[in-house]
PDB file of N, CA and C in Angstrom:
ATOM      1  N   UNK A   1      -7.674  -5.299  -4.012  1.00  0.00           N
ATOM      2  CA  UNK A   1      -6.644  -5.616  -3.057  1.00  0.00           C
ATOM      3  C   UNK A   1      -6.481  -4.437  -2.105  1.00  0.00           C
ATOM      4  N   UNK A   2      -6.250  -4.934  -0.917  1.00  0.00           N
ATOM      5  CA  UNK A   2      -6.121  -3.298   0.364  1.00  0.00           C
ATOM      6  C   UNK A   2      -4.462  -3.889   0.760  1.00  0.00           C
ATOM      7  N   UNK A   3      -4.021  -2.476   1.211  1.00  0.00           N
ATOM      8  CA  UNK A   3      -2.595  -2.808   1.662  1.00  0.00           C
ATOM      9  C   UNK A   3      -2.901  -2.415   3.170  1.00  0.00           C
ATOM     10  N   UNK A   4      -2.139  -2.557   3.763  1.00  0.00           N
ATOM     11  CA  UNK A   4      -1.904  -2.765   5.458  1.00  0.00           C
ATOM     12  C   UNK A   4      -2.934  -1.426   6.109  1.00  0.00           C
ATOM     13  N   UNK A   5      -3.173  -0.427   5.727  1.00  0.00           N
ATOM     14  CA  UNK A   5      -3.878   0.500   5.864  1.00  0.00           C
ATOM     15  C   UNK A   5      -5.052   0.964   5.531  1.00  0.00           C
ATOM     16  N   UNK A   6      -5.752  -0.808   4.992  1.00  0.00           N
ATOM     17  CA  UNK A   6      -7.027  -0.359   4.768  1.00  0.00           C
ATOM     18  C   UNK A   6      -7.283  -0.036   3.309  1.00  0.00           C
ATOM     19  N   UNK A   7      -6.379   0.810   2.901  1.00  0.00           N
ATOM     20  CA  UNK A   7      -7.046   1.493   1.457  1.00  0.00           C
ATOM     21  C   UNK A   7      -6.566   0.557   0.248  1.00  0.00           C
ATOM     22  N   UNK A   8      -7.579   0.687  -0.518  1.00  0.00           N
ATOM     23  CA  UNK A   8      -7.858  -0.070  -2.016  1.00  0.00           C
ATOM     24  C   UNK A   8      -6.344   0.387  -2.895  1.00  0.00           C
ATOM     25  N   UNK A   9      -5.856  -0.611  -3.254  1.00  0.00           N
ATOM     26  CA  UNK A   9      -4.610  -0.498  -3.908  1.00  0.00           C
ATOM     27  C   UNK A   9      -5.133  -0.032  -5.031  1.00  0.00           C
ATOM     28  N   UNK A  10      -4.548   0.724  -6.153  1.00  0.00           N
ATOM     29  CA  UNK A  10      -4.895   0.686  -7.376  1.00  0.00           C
ATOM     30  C   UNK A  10      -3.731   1.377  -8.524  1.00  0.00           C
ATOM     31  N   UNK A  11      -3.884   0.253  -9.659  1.00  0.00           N
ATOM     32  CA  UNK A  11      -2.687   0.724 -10.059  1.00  0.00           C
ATOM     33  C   UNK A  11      -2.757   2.098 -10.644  1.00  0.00           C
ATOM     34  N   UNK A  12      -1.938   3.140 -10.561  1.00  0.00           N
ATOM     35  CA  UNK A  12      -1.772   4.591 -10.841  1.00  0.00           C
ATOM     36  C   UNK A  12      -0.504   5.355 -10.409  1.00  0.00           C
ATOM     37  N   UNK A  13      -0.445   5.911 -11.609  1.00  0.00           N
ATOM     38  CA  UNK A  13       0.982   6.478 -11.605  1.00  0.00           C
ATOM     39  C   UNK A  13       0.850   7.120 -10.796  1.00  0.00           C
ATOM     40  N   UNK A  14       2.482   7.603  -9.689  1.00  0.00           N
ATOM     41  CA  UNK A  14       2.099   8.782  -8.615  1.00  0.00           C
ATOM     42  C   UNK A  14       2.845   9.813  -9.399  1.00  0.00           C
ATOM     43  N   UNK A  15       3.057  10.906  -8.992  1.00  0.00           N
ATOM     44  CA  UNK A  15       4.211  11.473  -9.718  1.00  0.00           C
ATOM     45  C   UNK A  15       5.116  11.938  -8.293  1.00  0.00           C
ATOM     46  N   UNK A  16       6.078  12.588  -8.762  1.00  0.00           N
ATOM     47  CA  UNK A  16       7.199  12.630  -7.678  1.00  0.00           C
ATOM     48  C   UNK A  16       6.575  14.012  -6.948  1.00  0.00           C
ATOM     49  N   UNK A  17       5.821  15.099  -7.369  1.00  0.00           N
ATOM     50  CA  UNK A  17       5.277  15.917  -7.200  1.00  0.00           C
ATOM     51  C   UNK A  17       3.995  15.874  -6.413  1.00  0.00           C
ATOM     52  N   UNK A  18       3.670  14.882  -6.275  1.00  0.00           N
ATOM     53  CA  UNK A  18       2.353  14.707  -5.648  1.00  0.00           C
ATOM     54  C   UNK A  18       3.021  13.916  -4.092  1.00  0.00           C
ATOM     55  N   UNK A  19       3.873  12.940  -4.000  1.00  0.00           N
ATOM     56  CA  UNK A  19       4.771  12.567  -2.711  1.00  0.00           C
ATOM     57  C   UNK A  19       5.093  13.671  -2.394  1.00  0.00           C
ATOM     58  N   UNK A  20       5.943  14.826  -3.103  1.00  0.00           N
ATOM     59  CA  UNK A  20       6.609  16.008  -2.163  1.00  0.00           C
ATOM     60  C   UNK A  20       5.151  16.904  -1.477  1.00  0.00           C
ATOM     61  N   UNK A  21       4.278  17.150  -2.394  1.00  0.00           N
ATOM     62  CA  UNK A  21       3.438  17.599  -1.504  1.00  0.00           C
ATOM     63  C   UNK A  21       2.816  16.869  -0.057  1.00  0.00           C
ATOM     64  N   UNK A  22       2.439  16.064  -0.470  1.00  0.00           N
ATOM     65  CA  UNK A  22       2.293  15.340   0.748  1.00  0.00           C
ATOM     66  C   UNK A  22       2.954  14.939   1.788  1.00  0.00           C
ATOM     67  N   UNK A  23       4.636  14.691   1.662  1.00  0.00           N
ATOM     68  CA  UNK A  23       5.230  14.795   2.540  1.00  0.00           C
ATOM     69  C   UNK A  23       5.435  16.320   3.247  1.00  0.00           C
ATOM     70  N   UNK A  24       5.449  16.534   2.208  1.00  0.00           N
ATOM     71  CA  UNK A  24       5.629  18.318   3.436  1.00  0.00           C
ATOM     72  C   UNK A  24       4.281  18.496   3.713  1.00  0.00           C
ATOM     73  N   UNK A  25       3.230  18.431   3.458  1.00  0.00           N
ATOM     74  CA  UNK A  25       2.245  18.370   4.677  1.00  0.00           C
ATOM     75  C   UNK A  25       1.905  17.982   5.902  1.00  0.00           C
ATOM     76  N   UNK A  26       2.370  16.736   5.797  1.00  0.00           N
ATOM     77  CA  UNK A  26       2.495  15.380   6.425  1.00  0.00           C
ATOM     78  C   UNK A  26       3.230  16.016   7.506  1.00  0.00           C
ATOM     79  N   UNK A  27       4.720  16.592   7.039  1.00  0.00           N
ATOM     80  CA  UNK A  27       5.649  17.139   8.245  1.00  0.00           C
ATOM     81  C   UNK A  27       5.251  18.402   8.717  1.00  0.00           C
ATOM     82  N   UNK A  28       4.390  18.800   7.850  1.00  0.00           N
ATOM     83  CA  UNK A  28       4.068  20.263   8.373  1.00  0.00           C
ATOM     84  C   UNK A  28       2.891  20.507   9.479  1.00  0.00           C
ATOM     85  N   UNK A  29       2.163  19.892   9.309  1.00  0.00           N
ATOM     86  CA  UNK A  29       0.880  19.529  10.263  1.00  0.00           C
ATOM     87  C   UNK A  29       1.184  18.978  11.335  1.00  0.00           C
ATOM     88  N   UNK A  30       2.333  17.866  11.611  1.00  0.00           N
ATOM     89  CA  UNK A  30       2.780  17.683  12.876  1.00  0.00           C
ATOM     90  C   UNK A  30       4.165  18.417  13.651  1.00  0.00           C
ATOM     91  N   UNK A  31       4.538  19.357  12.823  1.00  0.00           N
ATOM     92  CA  UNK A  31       5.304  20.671  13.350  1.00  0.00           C
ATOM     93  C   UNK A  31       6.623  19.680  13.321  1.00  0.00           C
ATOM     94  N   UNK A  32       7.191  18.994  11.976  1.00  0.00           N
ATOM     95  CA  UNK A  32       8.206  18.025  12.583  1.00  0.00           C
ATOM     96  C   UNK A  32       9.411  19.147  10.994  1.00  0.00           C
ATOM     97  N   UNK A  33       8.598  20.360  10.410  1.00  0.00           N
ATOM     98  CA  UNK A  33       9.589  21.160   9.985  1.00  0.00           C
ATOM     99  C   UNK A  33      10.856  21.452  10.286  1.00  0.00           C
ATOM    100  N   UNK A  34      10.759  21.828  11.274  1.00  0.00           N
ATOM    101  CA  UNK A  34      12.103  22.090  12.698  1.00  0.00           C
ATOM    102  C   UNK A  34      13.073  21.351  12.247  1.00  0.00           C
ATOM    103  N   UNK A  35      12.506  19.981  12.148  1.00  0.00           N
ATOM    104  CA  UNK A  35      13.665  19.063  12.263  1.00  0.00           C
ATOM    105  C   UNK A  35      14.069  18.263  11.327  1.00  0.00           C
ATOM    106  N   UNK A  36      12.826  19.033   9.645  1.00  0.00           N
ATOM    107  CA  UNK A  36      13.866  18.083   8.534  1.00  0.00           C
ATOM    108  C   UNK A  36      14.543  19.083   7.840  1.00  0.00           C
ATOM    109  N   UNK A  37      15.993  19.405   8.454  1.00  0.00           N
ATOM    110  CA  UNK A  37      17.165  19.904   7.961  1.00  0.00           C
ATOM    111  C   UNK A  37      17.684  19.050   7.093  1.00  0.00           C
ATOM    112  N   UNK A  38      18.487  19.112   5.802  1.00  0.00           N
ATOM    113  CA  UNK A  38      19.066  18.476   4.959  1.00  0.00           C
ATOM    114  C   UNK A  38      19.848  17.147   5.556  1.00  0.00           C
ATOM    115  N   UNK A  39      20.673  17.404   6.269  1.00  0.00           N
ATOM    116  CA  UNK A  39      21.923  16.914   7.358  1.00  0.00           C
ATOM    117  C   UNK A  39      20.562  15.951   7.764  1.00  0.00           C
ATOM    118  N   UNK A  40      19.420  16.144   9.017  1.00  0.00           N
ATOM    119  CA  UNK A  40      18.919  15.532   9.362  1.00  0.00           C
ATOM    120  C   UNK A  40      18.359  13.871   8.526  1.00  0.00           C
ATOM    121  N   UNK A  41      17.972  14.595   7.512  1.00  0.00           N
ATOM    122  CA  UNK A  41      16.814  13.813   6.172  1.00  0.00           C
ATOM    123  C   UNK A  41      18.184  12.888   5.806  1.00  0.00           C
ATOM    124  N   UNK A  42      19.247  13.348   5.324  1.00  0.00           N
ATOM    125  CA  UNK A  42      20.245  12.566   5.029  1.00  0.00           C
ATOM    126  C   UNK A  42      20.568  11.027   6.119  1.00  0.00           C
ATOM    127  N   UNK A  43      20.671  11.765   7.163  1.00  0.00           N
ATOM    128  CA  UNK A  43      20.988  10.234   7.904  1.00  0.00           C
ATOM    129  C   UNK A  43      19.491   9.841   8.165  1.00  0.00           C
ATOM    130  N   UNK A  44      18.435  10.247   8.284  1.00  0.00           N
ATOM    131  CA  UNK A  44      17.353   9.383   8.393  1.00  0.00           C
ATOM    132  C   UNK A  44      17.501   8.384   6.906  1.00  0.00           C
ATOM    133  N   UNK A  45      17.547   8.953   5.864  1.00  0.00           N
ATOM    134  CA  UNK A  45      17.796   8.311   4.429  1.00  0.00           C
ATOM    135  C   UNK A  45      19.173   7.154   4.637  1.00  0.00           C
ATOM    136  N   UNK A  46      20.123   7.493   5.106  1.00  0.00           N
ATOM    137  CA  UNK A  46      21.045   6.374   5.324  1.00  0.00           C
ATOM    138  C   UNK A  46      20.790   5.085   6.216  1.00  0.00           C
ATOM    139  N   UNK A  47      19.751   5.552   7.141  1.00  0.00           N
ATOM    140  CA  UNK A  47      19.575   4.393   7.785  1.00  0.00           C
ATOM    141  C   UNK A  47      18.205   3.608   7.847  1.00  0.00           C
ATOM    142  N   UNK A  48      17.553   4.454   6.842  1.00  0.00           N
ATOM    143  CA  UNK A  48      16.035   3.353   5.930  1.00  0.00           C
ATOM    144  C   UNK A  48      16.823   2.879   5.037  1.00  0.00           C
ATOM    145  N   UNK A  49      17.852   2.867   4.132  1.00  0.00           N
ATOM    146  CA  UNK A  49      19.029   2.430   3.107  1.00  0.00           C
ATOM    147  C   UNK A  49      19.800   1.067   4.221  1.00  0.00           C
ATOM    148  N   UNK A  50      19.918   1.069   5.368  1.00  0.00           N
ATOM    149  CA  UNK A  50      20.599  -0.125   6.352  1.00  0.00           C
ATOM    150  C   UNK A  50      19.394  -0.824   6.281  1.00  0.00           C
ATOM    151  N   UNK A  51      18.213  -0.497   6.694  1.00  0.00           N
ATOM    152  CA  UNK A  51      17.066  -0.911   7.057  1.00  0.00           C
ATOM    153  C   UNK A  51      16.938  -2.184   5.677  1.00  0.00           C
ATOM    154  N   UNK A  52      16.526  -1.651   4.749  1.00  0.00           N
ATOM    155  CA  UNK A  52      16.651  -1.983   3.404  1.00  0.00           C
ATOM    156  C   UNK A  52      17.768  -3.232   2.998  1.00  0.00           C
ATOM    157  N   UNK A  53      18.944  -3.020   3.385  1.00  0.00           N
ATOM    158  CA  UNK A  53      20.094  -3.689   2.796  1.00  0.00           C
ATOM    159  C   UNK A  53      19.795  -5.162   3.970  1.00  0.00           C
ATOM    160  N   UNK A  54      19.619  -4.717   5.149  1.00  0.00           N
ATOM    161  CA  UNK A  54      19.428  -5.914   6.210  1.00  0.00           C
ATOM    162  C   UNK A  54      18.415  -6.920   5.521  1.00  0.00           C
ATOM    163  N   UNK A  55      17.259  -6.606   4.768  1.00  0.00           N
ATOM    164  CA  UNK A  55      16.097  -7.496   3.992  1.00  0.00           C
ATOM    165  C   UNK A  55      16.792  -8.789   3.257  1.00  0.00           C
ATOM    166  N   UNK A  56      18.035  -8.035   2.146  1.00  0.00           N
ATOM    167  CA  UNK A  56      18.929  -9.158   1.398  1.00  0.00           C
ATOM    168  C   UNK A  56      20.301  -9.602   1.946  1.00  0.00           C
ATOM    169  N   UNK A  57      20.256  -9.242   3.405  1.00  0.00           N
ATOM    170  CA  UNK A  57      21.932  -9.462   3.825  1.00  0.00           C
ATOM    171  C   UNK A  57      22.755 -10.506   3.621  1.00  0.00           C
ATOM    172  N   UNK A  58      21.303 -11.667   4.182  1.00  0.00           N
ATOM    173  CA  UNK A  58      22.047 -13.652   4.222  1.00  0.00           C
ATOM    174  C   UNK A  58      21.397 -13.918   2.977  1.00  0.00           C
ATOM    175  N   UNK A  59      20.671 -13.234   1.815  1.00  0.00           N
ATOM    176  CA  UNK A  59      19.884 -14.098   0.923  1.00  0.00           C
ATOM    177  C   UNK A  59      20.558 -14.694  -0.142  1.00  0.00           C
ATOM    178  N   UNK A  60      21.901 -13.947  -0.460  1.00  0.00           N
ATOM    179  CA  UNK A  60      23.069 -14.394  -1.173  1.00  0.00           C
ATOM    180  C   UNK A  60      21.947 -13.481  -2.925  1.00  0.00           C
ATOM    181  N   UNK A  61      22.180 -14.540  -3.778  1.00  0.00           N
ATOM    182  CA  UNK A  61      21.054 -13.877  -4.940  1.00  0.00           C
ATOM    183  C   UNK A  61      19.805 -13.969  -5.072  1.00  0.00           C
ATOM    184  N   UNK A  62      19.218 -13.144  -5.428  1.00  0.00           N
ATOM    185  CA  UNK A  62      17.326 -13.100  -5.556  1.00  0.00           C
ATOM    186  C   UNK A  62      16.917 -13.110  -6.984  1.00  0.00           C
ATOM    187  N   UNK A  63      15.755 -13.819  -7.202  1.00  0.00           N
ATOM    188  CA  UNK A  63      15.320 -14.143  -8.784  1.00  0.00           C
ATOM    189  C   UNK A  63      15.105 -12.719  -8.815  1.00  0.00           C
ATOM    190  N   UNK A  64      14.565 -12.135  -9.985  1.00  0.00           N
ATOM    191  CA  UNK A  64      13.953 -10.938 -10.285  1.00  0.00           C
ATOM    192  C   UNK A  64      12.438 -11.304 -10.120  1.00  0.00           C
ATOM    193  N   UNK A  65      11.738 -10.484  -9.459  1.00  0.00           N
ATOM    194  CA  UNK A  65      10.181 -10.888  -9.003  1.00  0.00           C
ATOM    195  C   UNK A  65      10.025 -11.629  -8.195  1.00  0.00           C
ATOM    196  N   UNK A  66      11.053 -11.608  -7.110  1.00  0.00           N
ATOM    197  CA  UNK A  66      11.112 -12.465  -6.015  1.00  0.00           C
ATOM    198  C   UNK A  66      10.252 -13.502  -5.924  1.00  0.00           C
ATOM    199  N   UNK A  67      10.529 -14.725  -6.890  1.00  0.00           N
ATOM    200  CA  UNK A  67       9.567 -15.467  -6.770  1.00  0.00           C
ATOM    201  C   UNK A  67       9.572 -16.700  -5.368  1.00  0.00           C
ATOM    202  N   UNK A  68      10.490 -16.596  -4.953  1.00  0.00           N
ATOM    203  CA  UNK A  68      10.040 -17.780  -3.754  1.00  0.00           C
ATOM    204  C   UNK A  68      10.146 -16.806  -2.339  1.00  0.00           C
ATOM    205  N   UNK A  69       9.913 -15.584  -2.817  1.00  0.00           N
ATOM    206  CA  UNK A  69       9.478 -14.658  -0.982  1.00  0.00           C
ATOM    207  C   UNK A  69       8.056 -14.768  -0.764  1.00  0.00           C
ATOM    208  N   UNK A  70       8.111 -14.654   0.141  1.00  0.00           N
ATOM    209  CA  UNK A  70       6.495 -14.678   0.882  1.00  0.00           C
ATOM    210  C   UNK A  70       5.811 -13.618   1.054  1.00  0.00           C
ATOM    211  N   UNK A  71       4.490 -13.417   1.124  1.00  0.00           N
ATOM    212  CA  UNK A  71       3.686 -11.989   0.781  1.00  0.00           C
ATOM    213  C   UNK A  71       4.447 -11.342   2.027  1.00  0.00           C
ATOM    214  N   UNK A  72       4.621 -11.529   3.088  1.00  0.00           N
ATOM    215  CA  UNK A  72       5.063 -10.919   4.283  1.00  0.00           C
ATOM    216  C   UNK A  72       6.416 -10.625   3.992  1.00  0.00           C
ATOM    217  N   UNK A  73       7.638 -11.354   3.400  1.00  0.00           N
ATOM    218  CA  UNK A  73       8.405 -10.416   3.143  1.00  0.00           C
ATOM    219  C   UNK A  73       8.727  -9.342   1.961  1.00  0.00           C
ATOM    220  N   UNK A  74       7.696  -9.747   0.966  1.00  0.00           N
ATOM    221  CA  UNK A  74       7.519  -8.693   0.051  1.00  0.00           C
ATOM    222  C   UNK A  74       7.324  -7.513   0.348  1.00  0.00           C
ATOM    223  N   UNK A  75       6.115  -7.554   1.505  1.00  0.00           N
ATOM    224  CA  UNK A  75       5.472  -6.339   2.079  1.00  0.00           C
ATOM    225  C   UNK A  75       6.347  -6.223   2.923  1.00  0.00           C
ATOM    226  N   UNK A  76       6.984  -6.631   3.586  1.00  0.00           N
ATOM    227  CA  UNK A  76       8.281  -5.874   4.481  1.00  0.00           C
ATOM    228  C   UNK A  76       9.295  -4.973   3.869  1.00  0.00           C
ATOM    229  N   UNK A  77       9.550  -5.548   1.837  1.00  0.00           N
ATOM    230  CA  UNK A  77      10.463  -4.715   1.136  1.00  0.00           C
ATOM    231  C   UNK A  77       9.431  -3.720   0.361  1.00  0.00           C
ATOM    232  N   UNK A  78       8.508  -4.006   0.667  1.00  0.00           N
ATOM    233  CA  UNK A  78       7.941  -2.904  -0.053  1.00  0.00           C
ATOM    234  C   UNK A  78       8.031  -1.664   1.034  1.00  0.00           C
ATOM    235  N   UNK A  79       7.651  -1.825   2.428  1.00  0.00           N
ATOM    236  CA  UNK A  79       7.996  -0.940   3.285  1.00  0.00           C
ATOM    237  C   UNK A  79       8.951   0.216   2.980  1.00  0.00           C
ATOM    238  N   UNK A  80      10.327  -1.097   3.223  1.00  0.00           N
ATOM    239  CA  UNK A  80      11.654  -0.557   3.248  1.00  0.00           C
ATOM    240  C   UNK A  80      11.574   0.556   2.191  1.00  0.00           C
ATOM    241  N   UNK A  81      11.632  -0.551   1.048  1.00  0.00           N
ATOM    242  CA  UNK A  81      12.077   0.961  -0.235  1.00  0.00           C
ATOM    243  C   UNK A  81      10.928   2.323  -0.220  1.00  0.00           C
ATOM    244  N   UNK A  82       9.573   1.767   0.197  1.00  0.00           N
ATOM    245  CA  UNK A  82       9.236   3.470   0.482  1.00  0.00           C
ATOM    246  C   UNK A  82       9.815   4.120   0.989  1.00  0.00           C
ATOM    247  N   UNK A  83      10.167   3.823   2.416  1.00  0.00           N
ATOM    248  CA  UNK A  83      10.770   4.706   3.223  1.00  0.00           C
ATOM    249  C   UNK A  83      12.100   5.716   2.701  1.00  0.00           C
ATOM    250  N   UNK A  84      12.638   4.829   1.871  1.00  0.00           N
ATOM    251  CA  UNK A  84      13.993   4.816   1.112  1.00  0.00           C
ATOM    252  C   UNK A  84      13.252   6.227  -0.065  1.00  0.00           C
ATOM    253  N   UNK A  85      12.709   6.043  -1.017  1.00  0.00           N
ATOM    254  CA  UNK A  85      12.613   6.839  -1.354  1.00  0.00           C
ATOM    255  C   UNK A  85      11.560   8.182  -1.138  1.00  0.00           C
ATOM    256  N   UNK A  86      10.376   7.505   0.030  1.00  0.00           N
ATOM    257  CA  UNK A  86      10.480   9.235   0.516  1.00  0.00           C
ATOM    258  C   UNK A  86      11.072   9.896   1.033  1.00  0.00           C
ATOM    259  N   UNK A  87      12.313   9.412   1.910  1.00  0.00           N
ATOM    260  CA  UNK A  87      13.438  10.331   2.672  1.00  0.00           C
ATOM    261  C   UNK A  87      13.685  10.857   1.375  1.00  0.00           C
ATOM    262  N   UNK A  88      14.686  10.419   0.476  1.00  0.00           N
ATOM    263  CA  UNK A  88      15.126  10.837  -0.861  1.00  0.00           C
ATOM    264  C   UNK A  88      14.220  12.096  -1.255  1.00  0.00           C
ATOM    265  N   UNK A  89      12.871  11.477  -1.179  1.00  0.00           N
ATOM    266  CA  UNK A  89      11.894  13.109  -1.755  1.00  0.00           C
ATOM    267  C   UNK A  89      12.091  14.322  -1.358  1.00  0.00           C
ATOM    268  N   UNK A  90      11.788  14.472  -0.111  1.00  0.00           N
ATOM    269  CA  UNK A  90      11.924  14.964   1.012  1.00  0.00           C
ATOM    270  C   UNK A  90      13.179  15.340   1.268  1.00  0.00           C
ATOM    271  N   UNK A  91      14.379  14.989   0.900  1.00  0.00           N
ATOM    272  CA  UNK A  91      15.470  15.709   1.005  1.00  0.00           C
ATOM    273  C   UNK A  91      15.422  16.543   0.046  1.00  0.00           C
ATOM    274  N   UNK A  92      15.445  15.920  -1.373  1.00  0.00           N
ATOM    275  CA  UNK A  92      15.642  16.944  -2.452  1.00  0.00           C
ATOM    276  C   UNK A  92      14.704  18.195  -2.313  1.00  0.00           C
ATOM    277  N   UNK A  93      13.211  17.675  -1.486  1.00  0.00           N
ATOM    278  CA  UNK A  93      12.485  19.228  -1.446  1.00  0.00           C
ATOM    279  C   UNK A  93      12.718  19.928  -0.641  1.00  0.00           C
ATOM    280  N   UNK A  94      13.348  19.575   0.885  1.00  0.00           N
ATOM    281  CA  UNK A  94      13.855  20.830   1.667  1.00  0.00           C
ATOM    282  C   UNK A  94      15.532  21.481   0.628  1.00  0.00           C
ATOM    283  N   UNK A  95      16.242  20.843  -0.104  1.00  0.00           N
ATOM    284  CA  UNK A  95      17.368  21.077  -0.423  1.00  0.00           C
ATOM    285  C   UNK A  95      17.023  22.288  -1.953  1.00  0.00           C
ATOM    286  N   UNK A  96      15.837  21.936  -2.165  1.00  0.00           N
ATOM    287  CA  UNK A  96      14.985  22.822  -3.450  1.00  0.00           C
ATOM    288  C   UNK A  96      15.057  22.569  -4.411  1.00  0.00           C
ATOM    289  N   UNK A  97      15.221  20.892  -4.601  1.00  0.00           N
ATOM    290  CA  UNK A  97      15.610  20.406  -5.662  1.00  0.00           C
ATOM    291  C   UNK A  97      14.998  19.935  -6.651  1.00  0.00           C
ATOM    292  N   UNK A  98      14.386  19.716  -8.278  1.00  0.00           N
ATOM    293  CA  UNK A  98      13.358  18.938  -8.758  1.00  0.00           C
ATOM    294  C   UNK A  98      13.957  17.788  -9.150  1.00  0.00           C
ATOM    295  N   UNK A  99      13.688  17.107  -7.826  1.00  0.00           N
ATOM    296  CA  UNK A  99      14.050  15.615  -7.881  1.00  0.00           C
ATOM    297  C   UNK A  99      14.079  14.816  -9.028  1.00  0.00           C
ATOM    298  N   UNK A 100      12.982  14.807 -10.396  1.00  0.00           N
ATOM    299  CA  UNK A 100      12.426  13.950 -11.422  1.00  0.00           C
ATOM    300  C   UNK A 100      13.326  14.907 -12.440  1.00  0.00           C
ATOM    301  N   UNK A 101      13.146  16.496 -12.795  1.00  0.00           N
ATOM    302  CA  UNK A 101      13.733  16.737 -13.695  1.00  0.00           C
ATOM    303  C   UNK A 101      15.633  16.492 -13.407  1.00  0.00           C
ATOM    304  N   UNK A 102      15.600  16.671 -12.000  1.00  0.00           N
ATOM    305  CA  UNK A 102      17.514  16.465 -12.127  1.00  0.00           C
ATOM    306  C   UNK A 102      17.716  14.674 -12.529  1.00  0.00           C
ATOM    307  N   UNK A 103      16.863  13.968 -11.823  1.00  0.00           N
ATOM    308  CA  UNK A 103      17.132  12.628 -12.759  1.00  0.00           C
ATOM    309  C   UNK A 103      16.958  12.031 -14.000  1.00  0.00           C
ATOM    310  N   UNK A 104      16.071  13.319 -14.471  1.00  0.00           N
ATOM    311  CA  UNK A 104      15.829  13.087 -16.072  1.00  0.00           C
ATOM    312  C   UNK A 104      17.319  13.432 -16.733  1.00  0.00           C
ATOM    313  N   UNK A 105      17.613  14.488 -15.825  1.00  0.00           N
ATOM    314  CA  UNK A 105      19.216  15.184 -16.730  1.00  0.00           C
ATOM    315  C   UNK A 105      20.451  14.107 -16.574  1.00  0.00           C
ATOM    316  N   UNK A 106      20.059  13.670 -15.624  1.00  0.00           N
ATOM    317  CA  UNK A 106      21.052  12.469 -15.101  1.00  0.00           C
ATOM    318  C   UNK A 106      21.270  11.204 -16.290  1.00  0.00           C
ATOM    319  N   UNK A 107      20.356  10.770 -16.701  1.00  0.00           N
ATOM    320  CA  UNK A 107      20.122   9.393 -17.427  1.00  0.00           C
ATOM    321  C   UNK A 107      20.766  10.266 -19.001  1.00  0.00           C
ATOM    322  N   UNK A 108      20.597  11.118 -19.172  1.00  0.00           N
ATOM    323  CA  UNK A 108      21.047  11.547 -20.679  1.00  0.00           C
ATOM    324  C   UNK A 108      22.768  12.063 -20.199  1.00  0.00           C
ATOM    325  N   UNK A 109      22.761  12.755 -19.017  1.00  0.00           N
ATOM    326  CA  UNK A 109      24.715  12.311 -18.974  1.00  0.00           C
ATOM    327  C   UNK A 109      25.369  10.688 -19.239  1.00  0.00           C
ATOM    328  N   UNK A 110      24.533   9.940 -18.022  1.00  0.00           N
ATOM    329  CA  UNK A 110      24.810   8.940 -18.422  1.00  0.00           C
ATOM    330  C   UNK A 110      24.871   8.294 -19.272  1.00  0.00           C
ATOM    331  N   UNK A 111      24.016   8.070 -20.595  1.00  0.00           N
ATOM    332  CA  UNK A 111      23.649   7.666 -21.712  1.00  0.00           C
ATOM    333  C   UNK A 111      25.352   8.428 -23.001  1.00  0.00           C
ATOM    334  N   UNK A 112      25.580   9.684 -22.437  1.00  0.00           N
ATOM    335  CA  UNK A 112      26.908   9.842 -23.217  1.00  0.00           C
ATOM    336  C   UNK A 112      28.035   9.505 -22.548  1.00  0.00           C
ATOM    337  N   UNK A 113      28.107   9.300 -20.929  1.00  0.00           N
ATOM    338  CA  UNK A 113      29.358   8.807 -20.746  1.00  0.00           C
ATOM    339  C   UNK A 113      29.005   7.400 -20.841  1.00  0.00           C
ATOM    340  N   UNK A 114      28.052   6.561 -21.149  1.00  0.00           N
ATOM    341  CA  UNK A 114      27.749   5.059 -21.352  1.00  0.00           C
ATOM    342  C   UNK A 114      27.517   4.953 -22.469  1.00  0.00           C
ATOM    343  N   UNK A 115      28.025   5.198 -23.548  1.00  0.00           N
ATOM    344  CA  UNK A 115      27.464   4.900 -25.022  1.00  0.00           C
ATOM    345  C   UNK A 115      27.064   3.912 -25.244  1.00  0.00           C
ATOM    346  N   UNK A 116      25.952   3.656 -26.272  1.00  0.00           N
ATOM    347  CA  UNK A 116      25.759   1.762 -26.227  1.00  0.00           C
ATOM    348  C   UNK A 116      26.979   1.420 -27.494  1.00  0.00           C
ATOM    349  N   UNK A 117      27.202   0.362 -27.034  1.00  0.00           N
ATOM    350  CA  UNK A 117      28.411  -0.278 -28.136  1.00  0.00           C
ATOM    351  C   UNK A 117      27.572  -1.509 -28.851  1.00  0.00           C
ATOM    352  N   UNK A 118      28.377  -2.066 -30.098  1.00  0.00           N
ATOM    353  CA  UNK A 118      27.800  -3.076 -31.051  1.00  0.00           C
ATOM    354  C   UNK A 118      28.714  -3.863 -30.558  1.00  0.00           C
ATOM    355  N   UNK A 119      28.082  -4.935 -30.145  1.00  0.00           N
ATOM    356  CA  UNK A 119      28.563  -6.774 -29.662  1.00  0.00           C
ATOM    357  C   UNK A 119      28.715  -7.061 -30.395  1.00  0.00           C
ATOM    358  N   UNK A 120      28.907  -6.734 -32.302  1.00  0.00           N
ATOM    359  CA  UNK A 120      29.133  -7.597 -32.653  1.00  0.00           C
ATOM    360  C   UNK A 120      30.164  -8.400 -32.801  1.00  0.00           C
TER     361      UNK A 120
END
């Protein structure tokens, strides 16, 4: 399978470390450093997040695995949420952040202020 760019899809883990490099290359090679200030990356990130929310605005609820969307709007949300979370990358790496280990720390706060409880 090729996605919009030609290249051979294949399934493989990325890691969050391998996006930050590449995005800061990416910005660095076209001299667009200058201009990803935290502040900046933030509202670019808020408004791929509008971008995003506009996809489900009128859809009311969606199955899980969007089963009655069409390859074209799949690939339109697949867009979106990249965008969505490489701003996200890309903020946390100009901000100096390790994006994967602070969300690893995250899910185990959560996990004690969410205890699991017995239904029974």
């Amino acid at each position: 399978m090729e996605n919009s760019n030609g290249c051979s899809r294949k399934s493989k883990d990325v890691s969050l470390q391998e996006l930050r490099d590449r995005l800061a290359e990416f910005a660095e090679v076209r001299g667009w450093d200058q201009y990803h200030s935290p502040r900046n990356l933030l509202l670019a990130l808020v408004g791929e997040v509008g971008e995003l929310s506009e996809i489900f605005q009128w859809k009311g609820e969606v199955a899980k695995g969007l089963p009655n969307w069409s390859s074209d709007d799949k690939e339109h949300l697949e867009e979106e949420i990249s965008d969505v979370l490489l701003y996200l990358v890309r903020l946390a790496d100009v901000c100096g952040l390790d994006l994967g280990q602070a969300a690893l720390t995250k899910i185990v706060k959560n996990a004690k202020k969410y205890p699991v409880m017995n239904h029974n």
